[in-house]
PDB file of N, CA and C in Angstrom:
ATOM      1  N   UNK A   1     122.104  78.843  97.224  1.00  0.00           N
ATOM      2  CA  UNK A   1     120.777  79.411  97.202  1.00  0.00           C
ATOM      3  C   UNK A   1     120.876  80.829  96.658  1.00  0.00           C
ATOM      4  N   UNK A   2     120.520  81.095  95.533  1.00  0.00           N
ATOM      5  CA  UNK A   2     120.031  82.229  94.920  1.00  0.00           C
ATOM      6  C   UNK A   2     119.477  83.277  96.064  1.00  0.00           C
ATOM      7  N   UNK A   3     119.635  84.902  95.969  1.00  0.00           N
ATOM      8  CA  UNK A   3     118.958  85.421  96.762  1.00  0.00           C
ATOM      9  C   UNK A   3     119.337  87.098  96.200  1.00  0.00           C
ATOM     10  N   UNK A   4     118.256  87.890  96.549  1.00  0.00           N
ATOM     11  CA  UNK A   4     118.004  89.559  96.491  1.00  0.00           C
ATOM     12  C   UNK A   4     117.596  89.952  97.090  1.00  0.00           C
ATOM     13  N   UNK A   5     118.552  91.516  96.504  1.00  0.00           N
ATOM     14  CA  UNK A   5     118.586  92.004  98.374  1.00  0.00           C
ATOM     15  C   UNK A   5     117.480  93.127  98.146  1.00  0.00           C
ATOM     16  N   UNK A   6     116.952  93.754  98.898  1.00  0.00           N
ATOM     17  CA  UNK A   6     115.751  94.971  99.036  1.00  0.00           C
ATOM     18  C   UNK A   6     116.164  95.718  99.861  1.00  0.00           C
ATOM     19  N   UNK A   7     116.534  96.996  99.758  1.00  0.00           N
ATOM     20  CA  UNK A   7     116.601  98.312 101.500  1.00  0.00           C
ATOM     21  C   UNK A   7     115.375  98.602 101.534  1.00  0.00           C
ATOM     22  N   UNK A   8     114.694  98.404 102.332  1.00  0.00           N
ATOM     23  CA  UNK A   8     113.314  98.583 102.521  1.00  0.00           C
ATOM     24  C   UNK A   8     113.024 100.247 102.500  1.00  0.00           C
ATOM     25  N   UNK A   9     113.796 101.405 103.258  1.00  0.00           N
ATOM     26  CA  UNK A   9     113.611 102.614 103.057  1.00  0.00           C
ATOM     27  C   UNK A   9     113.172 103.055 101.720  1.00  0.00           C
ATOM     28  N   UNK A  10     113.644 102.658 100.631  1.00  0.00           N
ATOM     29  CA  UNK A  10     113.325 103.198  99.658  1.00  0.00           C
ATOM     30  C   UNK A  10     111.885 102.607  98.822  1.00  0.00           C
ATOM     31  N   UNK A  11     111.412 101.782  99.619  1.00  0.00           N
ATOM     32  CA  UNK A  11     109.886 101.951  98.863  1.00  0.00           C
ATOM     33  C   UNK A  11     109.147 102.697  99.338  1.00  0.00           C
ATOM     34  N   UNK A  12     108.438 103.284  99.542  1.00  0.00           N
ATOM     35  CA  UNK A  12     106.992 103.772  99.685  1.00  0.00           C
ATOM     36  C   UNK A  12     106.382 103.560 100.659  1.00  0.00           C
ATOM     37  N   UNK A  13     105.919 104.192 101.643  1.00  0.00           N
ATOM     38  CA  UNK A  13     105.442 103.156 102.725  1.00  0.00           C
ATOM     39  C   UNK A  13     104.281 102.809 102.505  1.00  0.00           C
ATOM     40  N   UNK A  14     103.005 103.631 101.761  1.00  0.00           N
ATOM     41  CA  UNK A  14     101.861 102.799 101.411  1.00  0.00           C
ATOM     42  C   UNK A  14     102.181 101.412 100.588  1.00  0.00           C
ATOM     43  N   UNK A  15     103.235 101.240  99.672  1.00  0.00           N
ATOM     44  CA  UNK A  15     103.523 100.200  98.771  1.00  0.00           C
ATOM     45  C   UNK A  15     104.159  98.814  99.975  1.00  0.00           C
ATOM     46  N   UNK A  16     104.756  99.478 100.337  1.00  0.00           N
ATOM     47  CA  UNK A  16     105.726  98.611 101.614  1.00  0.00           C
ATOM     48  C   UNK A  16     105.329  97.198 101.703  1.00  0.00           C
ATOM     49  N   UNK A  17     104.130  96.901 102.250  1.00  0.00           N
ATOM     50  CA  UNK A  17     103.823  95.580 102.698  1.00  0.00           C
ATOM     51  C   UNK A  17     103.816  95.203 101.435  1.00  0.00           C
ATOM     52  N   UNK A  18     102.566  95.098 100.833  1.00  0.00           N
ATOM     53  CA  UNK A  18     102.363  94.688  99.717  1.00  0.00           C
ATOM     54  C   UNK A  18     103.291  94.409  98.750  1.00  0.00           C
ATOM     55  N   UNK A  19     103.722  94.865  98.258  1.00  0.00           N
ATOM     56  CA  UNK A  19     105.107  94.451  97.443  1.00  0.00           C
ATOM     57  C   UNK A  19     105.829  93.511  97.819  1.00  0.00           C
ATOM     58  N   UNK A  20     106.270  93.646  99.260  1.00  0.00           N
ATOM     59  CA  UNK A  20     107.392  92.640 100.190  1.00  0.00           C
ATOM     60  C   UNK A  20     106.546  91.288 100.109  1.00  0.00           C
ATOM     61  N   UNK A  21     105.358  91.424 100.165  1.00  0.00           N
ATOM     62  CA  UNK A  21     104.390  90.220 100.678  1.00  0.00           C
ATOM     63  C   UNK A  21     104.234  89.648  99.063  1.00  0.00           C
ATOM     64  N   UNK A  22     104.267  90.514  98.064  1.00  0.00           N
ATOM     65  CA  UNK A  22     104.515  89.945  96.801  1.00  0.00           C
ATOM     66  C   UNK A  22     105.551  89.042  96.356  1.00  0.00           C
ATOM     67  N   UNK A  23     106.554  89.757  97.153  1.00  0.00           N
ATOM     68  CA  UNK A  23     107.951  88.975  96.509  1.00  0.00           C
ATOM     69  C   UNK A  23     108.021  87.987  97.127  1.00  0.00           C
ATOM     70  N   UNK A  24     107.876  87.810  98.757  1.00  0.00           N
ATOM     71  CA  UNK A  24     107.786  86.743  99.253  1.00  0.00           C
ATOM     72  C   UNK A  24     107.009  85.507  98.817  1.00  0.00           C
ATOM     73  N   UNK A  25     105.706  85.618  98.410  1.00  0.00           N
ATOM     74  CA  UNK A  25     105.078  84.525  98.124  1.00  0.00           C
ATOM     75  C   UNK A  25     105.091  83.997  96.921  1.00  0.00           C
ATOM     76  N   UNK A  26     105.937  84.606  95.801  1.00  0.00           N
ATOM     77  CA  UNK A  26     106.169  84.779  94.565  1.00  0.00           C
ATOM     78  C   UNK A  26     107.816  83.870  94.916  1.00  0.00           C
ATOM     79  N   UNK A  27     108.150  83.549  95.543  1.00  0.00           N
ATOM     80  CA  UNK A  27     109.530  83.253  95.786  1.00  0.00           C
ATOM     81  C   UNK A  27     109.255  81.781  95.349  1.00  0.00           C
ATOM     82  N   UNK A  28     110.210  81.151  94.614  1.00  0.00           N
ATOM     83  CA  UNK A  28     110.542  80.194  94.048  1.00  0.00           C
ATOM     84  C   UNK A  28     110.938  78.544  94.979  1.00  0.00           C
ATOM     85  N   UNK A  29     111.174  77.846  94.888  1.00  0.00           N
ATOM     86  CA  UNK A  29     111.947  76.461  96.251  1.00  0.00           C
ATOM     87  C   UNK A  29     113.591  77.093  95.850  1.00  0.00           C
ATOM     88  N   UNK A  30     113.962  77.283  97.082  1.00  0.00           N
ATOM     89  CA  UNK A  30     115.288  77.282  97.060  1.00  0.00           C
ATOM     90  C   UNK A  30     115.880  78.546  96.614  1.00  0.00           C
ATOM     91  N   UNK A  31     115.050  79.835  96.380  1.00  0.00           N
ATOM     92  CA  UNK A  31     114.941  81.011  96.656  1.00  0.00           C
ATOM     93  C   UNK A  31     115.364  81.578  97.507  1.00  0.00           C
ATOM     94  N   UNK A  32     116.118  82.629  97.781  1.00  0.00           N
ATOM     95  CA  UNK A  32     115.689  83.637  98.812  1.00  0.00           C
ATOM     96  C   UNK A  32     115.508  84.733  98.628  1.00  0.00           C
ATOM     97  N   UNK A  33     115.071  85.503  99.674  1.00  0.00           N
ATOM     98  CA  UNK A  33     115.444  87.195 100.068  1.00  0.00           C
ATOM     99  C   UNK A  33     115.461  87.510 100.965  1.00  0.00           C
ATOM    100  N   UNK A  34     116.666  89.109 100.462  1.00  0.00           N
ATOM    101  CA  UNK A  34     116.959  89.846 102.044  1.00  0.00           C
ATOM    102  C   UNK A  34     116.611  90.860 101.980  1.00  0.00           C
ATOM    103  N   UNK A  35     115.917  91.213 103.109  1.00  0.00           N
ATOM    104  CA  UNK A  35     115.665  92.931 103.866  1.00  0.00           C
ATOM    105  C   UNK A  35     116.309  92.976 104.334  1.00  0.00           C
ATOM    106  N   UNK A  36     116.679  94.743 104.225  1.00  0.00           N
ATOM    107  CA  UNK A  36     117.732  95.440 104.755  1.00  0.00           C
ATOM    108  C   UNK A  36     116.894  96.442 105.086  1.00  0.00           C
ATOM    109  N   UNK A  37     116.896  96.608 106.671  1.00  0.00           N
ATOM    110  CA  UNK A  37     115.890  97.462 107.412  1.00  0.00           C
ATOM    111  C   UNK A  37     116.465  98.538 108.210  1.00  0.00           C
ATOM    112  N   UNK A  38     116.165  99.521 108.484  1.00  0.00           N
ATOM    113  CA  UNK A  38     116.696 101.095 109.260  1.00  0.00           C
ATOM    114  C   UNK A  38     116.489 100.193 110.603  1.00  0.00           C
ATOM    115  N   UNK A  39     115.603  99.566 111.166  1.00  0.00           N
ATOM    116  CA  UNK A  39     114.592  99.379 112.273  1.00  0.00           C
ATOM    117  C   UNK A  39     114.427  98.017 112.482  1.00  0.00           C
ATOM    118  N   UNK A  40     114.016  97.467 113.655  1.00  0.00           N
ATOM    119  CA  UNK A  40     114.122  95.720 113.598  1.00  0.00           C
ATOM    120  C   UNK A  40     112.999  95.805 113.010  1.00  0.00           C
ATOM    121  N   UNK A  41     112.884  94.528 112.203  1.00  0.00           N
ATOM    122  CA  UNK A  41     111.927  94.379 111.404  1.00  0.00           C
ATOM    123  C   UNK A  41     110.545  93.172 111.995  1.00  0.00           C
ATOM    124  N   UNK A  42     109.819  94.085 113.335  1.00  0.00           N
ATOM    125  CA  UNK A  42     109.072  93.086 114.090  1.00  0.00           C
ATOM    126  C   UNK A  42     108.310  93.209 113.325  1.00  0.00           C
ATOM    127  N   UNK A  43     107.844  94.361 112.642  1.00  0.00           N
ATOM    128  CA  UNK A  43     106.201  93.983 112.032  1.00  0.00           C
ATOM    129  C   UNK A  43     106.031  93.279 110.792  1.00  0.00           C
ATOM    130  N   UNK A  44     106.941  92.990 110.212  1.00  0.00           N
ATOM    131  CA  UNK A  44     107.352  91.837 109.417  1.00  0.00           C
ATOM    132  C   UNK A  44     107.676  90.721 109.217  1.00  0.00           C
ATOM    133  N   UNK A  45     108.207  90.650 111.089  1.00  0.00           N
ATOM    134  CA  UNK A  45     108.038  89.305 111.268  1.00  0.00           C
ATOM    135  C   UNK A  45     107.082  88.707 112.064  1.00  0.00           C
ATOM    136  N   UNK A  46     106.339  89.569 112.476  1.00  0.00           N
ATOM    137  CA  UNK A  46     104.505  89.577 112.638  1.00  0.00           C
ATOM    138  C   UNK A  46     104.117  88.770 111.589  1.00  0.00           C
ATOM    139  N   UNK A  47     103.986  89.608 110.766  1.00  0.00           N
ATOM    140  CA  UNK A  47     102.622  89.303 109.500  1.00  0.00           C
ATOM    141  C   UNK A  47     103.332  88.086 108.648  1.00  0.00           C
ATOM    142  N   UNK A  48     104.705  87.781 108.805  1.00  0.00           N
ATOM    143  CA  UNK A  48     105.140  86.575 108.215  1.00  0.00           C
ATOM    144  C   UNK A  48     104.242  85.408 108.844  1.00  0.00           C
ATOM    145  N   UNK A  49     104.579  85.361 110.202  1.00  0.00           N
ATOM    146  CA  UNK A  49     103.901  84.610 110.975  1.00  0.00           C
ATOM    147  C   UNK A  49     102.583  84.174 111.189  1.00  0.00           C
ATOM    148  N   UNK A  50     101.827  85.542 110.588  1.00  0.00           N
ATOM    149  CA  UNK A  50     100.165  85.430 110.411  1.00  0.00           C
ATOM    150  C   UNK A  50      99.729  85.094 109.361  1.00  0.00           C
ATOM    151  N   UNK A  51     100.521  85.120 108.342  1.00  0.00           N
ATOM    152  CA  UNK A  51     100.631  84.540 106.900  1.00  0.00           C
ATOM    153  C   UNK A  51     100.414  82.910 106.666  1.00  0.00           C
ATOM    154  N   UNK A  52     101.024  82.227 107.388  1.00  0.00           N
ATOM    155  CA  UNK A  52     101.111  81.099 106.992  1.00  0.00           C
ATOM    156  C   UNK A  52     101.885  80.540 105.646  1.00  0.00           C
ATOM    157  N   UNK A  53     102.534  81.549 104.890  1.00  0.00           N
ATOM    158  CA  UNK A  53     102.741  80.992 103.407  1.00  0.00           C
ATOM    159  C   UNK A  53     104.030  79.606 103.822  1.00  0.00           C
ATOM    160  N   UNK A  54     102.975  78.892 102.997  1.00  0.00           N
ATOM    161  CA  UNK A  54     104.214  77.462 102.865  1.00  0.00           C
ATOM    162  C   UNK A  54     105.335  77.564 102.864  1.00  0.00           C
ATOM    163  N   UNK A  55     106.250  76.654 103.721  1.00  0.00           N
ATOM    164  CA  UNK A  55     107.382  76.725 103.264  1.00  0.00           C
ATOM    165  C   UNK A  55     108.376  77.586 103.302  1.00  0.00           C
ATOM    166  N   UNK A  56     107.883  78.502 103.989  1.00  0.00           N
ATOM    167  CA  UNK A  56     108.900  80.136 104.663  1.00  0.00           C
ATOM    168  C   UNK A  56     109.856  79.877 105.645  1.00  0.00           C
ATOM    169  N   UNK A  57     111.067  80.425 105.719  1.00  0.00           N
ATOM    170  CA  UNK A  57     111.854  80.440 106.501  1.00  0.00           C
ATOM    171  C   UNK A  57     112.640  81.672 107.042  1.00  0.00           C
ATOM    172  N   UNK A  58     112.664  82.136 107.895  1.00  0.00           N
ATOM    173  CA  UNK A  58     112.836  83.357 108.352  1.00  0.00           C
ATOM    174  C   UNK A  58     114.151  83.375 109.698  1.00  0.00           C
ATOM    175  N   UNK A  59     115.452  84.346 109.147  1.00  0.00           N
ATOM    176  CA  UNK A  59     115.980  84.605 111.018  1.00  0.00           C
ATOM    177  C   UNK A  59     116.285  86.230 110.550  1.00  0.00           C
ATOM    178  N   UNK A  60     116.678  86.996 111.660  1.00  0.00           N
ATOM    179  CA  UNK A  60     117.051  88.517 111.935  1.00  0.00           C
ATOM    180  C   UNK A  60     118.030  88.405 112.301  1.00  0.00           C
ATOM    181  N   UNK A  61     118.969  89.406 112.011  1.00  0.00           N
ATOM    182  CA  UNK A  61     120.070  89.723 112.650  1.00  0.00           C
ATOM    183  C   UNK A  61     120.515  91.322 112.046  1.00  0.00           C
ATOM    184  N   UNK A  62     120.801  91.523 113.403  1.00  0.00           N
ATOM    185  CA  UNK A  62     121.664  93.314 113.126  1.00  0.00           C
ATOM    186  C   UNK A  62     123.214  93.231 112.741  1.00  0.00           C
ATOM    187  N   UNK A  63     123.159  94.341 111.544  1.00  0.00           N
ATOM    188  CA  UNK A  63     124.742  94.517 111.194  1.00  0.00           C
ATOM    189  C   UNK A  63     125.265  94.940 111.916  1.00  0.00           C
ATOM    190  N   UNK A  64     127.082  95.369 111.411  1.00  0.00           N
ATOM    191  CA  UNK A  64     127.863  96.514 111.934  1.00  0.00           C
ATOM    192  C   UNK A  64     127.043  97.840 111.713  1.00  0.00           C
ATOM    193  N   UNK A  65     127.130  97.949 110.486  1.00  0.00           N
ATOM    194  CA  UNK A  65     126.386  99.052 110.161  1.00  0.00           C
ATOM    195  C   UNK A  65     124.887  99.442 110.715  1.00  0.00           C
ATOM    196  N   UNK A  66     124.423  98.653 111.824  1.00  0.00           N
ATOM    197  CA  UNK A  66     123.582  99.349 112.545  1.00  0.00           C
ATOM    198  C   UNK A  66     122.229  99.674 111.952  1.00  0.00           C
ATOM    199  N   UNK A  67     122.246  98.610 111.109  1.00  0.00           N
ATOM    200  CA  UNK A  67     120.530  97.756 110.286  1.00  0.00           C
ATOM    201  C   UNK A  67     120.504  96.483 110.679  1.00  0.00           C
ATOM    202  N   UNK A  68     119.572  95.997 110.136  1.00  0.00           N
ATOM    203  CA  UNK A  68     118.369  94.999 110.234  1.00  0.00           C
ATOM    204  C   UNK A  68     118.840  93.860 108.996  1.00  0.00           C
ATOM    205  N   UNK A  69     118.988  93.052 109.007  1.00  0.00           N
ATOM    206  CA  UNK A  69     118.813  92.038 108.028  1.00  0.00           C
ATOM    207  C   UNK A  69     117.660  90.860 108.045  1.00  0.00           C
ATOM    208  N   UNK A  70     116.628  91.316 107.590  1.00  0.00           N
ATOM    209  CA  UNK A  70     115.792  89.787 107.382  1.00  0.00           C
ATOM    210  C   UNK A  70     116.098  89.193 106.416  1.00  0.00           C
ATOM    211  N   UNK A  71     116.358  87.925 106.494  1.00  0.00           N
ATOM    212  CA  UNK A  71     116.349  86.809 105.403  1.00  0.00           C
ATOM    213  C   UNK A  71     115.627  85.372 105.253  1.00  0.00           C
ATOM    214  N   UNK A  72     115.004  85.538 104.168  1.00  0.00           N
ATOM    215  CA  UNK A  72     113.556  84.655 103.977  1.00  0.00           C
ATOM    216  C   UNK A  72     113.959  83.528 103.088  1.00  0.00           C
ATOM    217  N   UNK A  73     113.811  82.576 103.202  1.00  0.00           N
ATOM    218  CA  UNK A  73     113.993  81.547 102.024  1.00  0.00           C
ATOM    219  C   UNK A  73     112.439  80.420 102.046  1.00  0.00           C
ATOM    220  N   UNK A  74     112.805  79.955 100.807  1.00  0.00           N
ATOM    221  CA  UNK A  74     111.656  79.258 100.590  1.00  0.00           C
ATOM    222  C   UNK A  74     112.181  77.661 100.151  1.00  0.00           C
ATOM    223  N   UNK A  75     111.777  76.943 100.814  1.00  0.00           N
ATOM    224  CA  UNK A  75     112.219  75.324 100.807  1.00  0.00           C
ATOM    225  C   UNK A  75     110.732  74.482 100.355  1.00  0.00           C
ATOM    226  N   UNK A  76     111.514  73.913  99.559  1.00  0.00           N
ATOM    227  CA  UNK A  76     110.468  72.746  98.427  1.00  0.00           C
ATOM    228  C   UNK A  76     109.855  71.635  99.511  1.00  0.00           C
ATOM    229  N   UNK A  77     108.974  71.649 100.008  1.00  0.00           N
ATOM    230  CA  UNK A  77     108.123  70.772 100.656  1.00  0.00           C
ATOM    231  C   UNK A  77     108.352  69.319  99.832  1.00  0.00           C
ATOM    232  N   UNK A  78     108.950  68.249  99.839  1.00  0.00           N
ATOM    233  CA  UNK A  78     108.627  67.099  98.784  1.00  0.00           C
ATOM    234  C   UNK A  78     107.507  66.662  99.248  1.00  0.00           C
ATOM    235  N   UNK A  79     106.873  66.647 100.171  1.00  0.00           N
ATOM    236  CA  UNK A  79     105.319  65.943 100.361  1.00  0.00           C
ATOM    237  C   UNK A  79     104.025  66.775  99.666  1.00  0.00           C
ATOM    238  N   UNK A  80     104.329  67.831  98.999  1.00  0.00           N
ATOM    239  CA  UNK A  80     103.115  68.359  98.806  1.00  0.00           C
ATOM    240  C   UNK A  80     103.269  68.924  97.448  1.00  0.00           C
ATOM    241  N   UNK A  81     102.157  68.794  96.374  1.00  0.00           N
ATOM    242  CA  UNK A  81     101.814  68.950  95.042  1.00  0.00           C
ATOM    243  C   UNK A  81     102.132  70.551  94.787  1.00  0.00           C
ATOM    244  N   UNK A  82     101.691  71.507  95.749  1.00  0.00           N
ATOM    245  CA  UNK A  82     101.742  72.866  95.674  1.00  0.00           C
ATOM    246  C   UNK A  82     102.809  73.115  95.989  1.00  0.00           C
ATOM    247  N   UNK A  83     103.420  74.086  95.516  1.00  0.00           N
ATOM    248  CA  UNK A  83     104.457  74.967  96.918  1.00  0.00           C
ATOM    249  C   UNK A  83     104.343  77.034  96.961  1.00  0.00           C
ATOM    250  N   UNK A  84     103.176  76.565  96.598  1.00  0.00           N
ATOM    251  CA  UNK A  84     102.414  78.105  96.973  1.00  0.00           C
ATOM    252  C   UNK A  84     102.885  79.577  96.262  1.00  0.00           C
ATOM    253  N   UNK A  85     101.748  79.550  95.614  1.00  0.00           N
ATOM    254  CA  UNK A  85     102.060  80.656  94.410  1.00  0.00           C
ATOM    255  C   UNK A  85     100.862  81.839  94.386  1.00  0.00           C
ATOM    256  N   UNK A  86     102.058  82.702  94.317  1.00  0.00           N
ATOM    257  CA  UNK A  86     100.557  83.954  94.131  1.00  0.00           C
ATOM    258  C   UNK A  86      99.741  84.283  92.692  1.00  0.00           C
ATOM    259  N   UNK A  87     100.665  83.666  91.528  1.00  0.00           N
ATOM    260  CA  UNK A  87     100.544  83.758  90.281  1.00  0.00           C
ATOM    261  C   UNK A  87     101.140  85.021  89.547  1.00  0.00           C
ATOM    262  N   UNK A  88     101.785  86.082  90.858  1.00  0.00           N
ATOM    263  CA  UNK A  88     102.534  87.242  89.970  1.00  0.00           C
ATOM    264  C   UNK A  88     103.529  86.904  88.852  1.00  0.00           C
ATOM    265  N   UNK A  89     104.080  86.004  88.798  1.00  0.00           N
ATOM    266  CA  UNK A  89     104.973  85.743  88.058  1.00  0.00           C
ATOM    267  C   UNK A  89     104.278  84.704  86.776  1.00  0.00           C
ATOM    268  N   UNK A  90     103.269  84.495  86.502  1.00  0.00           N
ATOM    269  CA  UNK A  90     102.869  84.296  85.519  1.00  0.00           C
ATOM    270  C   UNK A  90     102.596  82.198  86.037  1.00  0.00           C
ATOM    271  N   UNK A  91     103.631  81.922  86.939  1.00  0.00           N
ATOM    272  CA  UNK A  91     103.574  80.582  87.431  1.00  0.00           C
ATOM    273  C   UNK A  91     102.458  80.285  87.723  1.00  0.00           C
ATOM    274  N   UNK A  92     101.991  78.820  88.500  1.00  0.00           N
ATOM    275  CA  UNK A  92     101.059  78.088  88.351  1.00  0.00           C
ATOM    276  C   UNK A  92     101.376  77.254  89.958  1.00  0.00           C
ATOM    277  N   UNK A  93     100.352  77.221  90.790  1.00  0.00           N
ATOM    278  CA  UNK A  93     100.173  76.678  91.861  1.00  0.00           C
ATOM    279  C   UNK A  93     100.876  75.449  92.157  1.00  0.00           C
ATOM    280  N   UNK A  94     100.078  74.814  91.125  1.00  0.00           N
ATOM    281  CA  UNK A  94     100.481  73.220  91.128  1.00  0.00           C
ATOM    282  C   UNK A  94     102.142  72.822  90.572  1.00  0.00           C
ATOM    283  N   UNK A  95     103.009  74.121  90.488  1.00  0.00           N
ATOM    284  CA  UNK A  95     104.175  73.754  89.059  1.00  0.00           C
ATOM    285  C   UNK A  95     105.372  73.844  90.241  1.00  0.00           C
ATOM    286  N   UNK A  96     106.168  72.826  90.723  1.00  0.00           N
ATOM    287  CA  UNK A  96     107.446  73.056  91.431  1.00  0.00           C
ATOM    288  C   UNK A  96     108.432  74.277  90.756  1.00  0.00           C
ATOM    289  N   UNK A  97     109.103  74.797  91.379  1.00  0.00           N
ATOM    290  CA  UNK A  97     110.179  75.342  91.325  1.00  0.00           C
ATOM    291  C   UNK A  97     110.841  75.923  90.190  1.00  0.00           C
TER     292      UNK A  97
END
Protein backbone atom coordinates (compact mmCIF):
# COMPACT_ATOMS: atom_id res chain seq x y z
CA UNK A 1 0.00 0.00 0.00
CA UNK A 2 1.33 3.22 -1.24
CA UNK A 3 1.36 5.98 1.43
CA UNK A 4 2.54 9.93 2.49
CA UNK A 5 3.60 11.19 5.16
CA UNK A 6 2.39 14.96 6.43
CA UNK A 7 3.91 16.68 9.99
CA UNK A 8 0.98 18.40 10.59
CA UNK A 9 2.92 21.41 12.53
CA UNK A 10 3.94 22.82 9.54
CA UNK A 11 0.72 23.80 7.91
CA UNK A 12 -1.12 26.63 8.92
CA UNK A 13 -3.59 26.24 11.32
CA UNK A 14 -6.37 28.14 9.50
CA UNK A 15 -5.40 25.74 6.37
CA UNK A 16 -5.11 22.63 8.75
CA UNK A 17 -8.41 20.90 8.45
CA UNK A 18 -9.18 21.63 5.18
CA UNK A 19 -6.32 20.51 3.35
CA UNK A 20 -6.04 17.19 5.58
CA UNK A 21 -9.81 16.68 4.79
CA UNK A 22 -8.70 17.28 1.11
CA UNK A 23 -6.17 14.75 0.96
CA UNK A 24 -8.14 12.38 2.71
CA UNK A 25 -11.10 12.25 0.54
CA UNK A 26 -9.03 12.70 -2.54
CA UNK A 27 -7.26 9.40 -1.48
CA UNK A 28 -7.31 6.76 -4.02
CA UNK A 29 -8.49 2.46 -3.08
CA UNK A 30 -5.54 1.19 -1.60
CA UNK A 31 -4.00 4.51 -0.73
CA UNK A 32 -2.80 5.77 2.28
CA UNK A 33 -1.74 8.52 4.65
CA UNK A 34 0.17 9.44 7.61
CA UNK A 35 -0.03 12.22 10.19
CA UNK A 36 2.59 12.98 12.17
CA UNK A 37 1.20 15.00 15.09
CA UNK A 38 3.00 17.12 18.17
CA UNK A 39 -0.43 16.13 20.09
CA UNK A 40 -2.89 13.08 19.99
CA UNK A 41 -4.71 13.64 17.20
CA UNK A 42 -8.48 13.47 18.86
CA UNK A 43 -9.88 16.19 16.88
CA UNK A 44 -9.13 14.43 13.86
CA UNK A 45 -10.26 11.58 14.79
CA UNK A 46 -13.50 13.35 15.69
CA UNK A 47 -14.29 14.84 12.43
CA UNK A 48 -13.05 11.57 10.62
CA UNK A 49 -15.80 9.98 12.34
CA UNK A 50 -18.39 12.75 11.60
CA UNK A 51 -17.39 12.59 8.09
CA UNK A 52 -18.59 9.50 7.05
CA UNK A 53 -16.22 9.38 3.90
CA UNK A 54 -16.45 5.84 2.37
CA UNK A 55 -14.24 3.47 2.91
CA UNK A 56 -11.81 5.14 5.59
CA UNK A 57 -9.73 3.41 7.80
CA UNK A 58 -8.11 4.85 10.66
CA UNK A 59 -5.68 3.60 13.99
CA UNK A 60 -3.25 6.03 16.34
CA UNK A 61 -0.37 5.26 17.82
CA UNK A 62 2.47 7.24 19.72
CA UNK A 63 6.17 7.05 18.76
CA UNK A 64 9.49 6.87 20.55
CA UNK A 65 9.93 10.13 19.59
CA UNK A 66 7.02 11.30 21.54
CA UNK A 67 4.39 12.13 18.48
CA UNK A 68 1.32 11.02 17.19
CA UNK A 69 0.98 8.88 14.17
CA UNK A 70 -2.40 8.77 12.39
CA UNK A 71 -2.72 6.50 9.59
CA UNK A 72 -5.63 6.54 7.14
CA UNK A 73 -6.12 4.22 4.31
CA UNK A 74 -8.71 3.90 1.88
CA UNK A 75 -10.11 0.34 0.79
CA UNK A 76 -12.07 -0.30 -2.55
CA UNK A 77 -15.59 -1.19 -1.48
CA UNK A 78 -16.31 -4.03 -4.42
CA UNK A 79 -20.07 -3.59 -3.80
CA UNK A 80 -20.36 -0.10 -4.70
CA UNK A 81 -20.08 1.94 -8.16
CA UNK A 82 -18.53 5.03 -6.23
CA UNK A 83 -15.65 5.03 -3.98
CA UNK A 84 -15.94 8.67 -3.12
CA UNK A 85 -14.32 11.53 -4.66
CA UNK A 86 -13.99 15.08 -3.97
CA UNK A 87 -12.96 15.82 -7.62
CA UNK A 88 -9.60 17.69 -6.43
CA UNK A 89 -7.69 15.62 -8.40
CA UNK A 90 -9.38 16.12 -11.54
CA UNK A 91 -11.05 12.27 -10.96
CA UNK A 92 -14.57 11.35 -11.31
CA UNK A 93 -16.98 9.86 -8.66
CA UNK A 94 -18.10 7.03 -10.50
CA UNK A 95 -14.15 6.00 -11.74
CA UNK A 96 -12.42 3.16 -9.34
CA UNK A 97 -9.04 3.61 -8.28
Amino acid sequence: MSQNVIYVPTIMDEYKTGLIFALIESLKSGKSLKLVCDNHPYDFEELLKESEIPNINWSTEKTEANSWQLSISKQQDINSEKVGCCGMCGGHADSKG
